[in-house]
N, C-alpha and C. Protein backbone atom coordinates (compact mmCIF):
# COMPACT_ATOMS: atom_id res chain seq x y z
N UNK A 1 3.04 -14.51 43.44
CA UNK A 1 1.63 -14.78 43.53
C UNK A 1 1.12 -15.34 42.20
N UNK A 2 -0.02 -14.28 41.25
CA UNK A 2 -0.07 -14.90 40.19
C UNK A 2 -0.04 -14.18 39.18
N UNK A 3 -0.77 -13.94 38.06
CA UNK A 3 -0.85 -13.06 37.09
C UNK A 3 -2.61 -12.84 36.73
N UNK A 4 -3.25 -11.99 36.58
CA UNK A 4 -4.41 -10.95 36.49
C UNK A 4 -4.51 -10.10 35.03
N UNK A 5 -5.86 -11.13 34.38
CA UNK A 5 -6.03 -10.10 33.76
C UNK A 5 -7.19 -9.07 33.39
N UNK A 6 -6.60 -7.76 33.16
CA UNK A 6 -7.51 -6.92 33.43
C UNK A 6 -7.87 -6.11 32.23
N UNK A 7 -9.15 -5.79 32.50
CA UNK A 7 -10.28 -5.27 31.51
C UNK A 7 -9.81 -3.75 31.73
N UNK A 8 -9.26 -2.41 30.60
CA UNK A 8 -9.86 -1.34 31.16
C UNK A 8 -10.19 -0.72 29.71
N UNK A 9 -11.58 0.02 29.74
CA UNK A 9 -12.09 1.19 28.71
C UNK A 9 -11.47 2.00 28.91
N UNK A 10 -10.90 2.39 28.04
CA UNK A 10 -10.78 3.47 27.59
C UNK A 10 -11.75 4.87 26.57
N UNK A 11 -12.67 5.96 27.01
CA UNK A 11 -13.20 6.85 26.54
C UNK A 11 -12.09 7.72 25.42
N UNK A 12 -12.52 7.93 24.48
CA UNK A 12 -11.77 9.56 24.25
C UNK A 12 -12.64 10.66 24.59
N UNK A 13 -12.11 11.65 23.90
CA UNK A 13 -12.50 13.40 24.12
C UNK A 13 -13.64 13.20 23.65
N UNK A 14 -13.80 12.56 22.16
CA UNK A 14 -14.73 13.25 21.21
C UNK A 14 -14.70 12.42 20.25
N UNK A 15 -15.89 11.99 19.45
CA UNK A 15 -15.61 11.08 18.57
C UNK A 15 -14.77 11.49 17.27
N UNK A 16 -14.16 12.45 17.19
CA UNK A 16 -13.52 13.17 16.29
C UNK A 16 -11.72 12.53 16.23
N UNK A 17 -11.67 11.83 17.49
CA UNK A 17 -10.33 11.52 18.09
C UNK A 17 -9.90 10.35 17.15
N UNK A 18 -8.56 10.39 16.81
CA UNK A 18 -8.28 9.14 15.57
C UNK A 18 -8.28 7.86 16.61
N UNK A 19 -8.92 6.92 16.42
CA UNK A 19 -8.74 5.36 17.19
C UNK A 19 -7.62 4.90 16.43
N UNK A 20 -7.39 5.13 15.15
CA UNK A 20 -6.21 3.83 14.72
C UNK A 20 -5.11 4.58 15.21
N UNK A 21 -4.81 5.93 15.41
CA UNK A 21 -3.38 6.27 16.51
C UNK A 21 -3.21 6.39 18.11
N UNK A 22 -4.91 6.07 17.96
CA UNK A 22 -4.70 5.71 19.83
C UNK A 22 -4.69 4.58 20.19
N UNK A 23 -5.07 3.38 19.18
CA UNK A 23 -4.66 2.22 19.19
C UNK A 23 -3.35 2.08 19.18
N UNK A 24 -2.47 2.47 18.08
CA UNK A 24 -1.22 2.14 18.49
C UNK A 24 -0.30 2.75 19.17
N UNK A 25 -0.42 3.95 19.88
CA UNK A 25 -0.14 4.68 21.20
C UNK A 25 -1.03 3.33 22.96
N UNK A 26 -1.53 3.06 22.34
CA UNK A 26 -2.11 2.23 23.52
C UNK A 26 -1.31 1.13 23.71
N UNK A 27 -0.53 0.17 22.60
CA UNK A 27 0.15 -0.64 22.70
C UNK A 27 1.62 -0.18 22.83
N UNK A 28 1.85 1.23 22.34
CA UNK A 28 2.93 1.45 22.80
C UNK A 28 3.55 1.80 24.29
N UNK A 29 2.15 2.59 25.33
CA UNK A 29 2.00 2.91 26.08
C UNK A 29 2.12 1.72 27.51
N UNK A 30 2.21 0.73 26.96
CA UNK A 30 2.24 -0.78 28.41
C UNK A 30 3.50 -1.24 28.83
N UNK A 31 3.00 -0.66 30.13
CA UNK A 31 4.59 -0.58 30.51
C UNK A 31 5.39 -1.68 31.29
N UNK A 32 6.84 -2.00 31.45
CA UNK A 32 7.34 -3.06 31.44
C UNK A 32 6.63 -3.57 33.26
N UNK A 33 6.47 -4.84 32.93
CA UNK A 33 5.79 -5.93 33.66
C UNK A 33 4.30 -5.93 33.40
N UNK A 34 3.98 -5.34 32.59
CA UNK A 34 2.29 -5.54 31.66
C UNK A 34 2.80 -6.28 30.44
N UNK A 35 1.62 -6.96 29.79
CA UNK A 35 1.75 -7.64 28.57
C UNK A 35 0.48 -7.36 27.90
N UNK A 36 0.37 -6.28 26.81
CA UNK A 36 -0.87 -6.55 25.99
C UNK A 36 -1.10 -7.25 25.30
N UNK A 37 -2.68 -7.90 26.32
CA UNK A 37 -3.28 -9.05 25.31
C UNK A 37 -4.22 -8.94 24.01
N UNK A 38 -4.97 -7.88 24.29
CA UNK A 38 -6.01 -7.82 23.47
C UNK A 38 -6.75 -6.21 22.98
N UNK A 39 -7.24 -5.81 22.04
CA UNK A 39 -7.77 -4.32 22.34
C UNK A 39 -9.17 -4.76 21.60
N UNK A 40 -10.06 -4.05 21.96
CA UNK A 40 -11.65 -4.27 21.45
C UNK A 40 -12.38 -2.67 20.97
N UNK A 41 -13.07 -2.49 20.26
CA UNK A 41 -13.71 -1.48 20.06
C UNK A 41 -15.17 -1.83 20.62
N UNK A 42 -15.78 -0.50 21.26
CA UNK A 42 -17.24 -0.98 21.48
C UNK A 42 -18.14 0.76 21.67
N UNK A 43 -19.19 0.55 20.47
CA UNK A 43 -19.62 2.13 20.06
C UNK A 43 -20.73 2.22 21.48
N UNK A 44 -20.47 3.47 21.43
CA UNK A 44 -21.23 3.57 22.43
C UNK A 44 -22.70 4.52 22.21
N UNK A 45 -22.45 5.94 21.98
CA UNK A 45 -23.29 6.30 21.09
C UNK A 45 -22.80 7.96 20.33
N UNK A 46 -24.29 7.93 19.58
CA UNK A 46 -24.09 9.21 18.31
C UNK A 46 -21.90 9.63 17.80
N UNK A 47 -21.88 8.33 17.09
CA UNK A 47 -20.16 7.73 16.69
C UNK A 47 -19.09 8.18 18.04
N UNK A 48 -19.36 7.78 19.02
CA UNK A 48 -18.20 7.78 19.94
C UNK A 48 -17.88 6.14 19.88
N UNK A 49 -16.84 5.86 20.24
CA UNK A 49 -15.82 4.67 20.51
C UNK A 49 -15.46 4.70 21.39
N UNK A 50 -15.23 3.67 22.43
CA UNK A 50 -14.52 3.55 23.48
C UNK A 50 -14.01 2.06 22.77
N UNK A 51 -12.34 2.58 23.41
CA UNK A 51 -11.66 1.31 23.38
C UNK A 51 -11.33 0.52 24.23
N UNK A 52 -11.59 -0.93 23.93
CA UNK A 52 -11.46 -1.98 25.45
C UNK A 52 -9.87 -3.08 25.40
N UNK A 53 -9.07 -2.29 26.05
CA UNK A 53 -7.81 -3.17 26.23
C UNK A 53 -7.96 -3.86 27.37
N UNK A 54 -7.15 -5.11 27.36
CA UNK A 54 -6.68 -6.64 28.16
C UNK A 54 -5.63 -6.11 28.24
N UNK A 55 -4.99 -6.30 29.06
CA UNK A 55 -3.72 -6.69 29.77
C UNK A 55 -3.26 -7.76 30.76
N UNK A 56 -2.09 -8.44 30.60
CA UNK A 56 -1.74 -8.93 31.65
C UNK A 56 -0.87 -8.36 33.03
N UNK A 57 -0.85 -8.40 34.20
CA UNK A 57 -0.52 -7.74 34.71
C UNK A 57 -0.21 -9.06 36.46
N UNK A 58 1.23 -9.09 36.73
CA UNK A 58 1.33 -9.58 37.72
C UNK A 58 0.34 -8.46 39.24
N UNK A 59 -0.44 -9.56 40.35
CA UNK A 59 -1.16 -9.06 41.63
C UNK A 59 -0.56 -8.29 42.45
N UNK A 60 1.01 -9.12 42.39
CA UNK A 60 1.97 -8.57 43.32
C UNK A 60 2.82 -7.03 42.76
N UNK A 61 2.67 -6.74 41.78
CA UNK A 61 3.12 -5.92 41.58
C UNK A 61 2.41 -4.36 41.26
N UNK A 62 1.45 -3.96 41.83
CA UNK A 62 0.78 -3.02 42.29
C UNK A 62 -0.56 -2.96 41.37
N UNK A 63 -0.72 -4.09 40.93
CA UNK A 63 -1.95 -3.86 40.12
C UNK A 63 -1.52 -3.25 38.22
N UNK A 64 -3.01 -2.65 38.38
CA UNK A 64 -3.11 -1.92 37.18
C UNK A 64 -2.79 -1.01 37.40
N UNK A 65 -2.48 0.05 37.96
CA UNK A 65 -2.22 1.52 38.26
C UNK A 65 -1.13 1.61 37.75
N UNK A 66 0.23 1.29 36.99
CA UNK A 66 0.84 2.04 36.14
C UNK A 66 0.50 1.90 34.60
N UNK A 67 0.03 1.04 34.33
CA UNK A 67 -0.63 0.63 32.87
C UNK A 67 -2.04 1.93 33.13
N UNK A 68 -2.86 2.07 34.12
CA UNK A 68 -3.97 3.20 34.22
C UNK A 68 -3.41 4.44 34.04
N UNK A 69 -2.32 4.64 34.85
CA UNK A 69 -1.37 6.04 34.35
C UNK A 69 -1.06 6.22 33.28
N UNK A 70 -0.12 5.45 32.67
CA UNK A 70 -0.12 5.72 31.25
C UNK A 70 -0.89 5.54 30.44
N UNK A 71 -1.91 4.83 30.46
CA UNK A 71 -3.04 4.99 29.14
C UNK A 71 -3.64 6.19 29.45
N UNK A 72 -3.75 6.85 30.88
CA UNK A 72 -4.62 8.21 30.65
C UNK A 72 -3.33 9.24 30.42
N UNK A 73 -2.45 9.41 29.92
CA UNK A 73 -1.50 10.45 29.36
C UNK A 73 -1.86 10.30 28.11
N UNK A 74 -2.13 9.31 27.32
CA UNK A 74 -2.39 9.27 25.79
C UNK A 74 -3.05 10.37 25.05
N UNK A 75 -2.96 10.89 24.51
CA UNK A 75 -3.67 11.88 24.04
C UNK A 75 -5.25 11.58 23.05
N UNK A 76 -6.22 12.81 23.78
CA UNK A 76 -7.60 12.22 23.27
C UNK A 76 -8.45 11.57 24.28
N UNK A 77 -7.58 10.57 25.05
CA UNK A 77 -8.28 9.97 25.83
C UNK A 77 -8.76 11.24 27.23
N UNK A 78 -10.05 10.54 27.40
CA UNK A 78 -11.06 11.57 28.41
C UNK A 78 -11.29 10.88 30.12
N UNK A 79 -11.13 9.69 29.71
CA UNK A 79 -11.10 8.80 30.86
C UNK A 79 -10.72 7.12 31.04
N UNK A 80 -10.12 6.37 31.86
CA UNK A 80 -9.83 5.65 31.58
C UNK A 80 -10.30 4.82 32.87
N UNK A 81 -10.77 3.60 32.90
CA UNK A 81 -12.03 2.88 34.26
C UNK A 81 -11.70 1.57 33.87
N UNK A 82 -11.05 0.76 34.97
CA UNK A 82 -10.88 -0.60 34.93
C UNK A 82 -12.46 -1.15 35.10
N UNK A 83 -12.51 -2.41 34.08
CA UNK A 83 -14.02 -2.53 34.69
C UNK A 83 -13.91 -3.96 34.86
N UNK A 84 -12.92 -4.55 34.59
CA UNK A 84 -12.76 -6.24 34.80
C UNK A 84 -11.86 -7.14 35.10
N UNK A 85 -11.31 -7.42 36.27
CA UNK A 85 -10.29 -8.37 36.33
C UNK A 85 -10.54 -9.79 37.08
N UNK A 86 -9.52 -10.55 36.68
CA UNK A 86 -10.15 -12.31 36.57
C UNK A 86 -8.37 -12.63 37.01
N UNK A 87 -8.28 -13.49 37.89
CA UNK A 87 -6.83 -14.35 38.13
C UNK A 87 -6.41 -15.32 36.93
N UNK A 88 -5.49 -15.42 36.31
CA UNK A 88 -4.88 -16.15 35.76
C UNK A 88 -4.58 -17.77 36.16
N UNK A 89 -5.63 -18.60 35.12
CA UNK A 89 -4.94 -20.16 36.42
C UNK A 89 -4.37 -20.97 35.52
């Protein structure tokens, strides 16, 4: 089919949670047939962070739901909500 890429936030626990080791637990965390494209920070409020990773991710191959599984095992993280995907042309 084609390739999809998708938007998901990531929340942590608490703004207390380290971002620069859940950043690189996040890129370590993408699992084979994902490709991370991109990660974004975006405050939300009284110092919480949510982090916004891209991924690429083939349609045919079940979506985002194993890249969603493993980013919510990460530790810290509180929730994890696809909020954007766009086809690849």
């Amino acid at each position: 089919m084609g390739d999809v890429v998708a938007t998901i936030k990531l929340m942590p626990e608490s703004p207390d949670v380290d971002l620069e080791q859940m950043k690189k637990d996040v890129e370590a965390s993408i699992p084979e047939g994902a490709e991370f494209y991109k990660l974004d920070e975006e405050p939300i409020a009284f110092g919480l962070v949510a982090l916004i990773v891209m991924v690429v991710v083939g349609d045919a191959e079940g979506g985002t739901e194993k890249v969603e599984e493993n980013l919510a095992k990460i530790d810290g993280v509180s929730n994890v909500e696809v909020t954007d995907t766009r086809r690849l042309m």
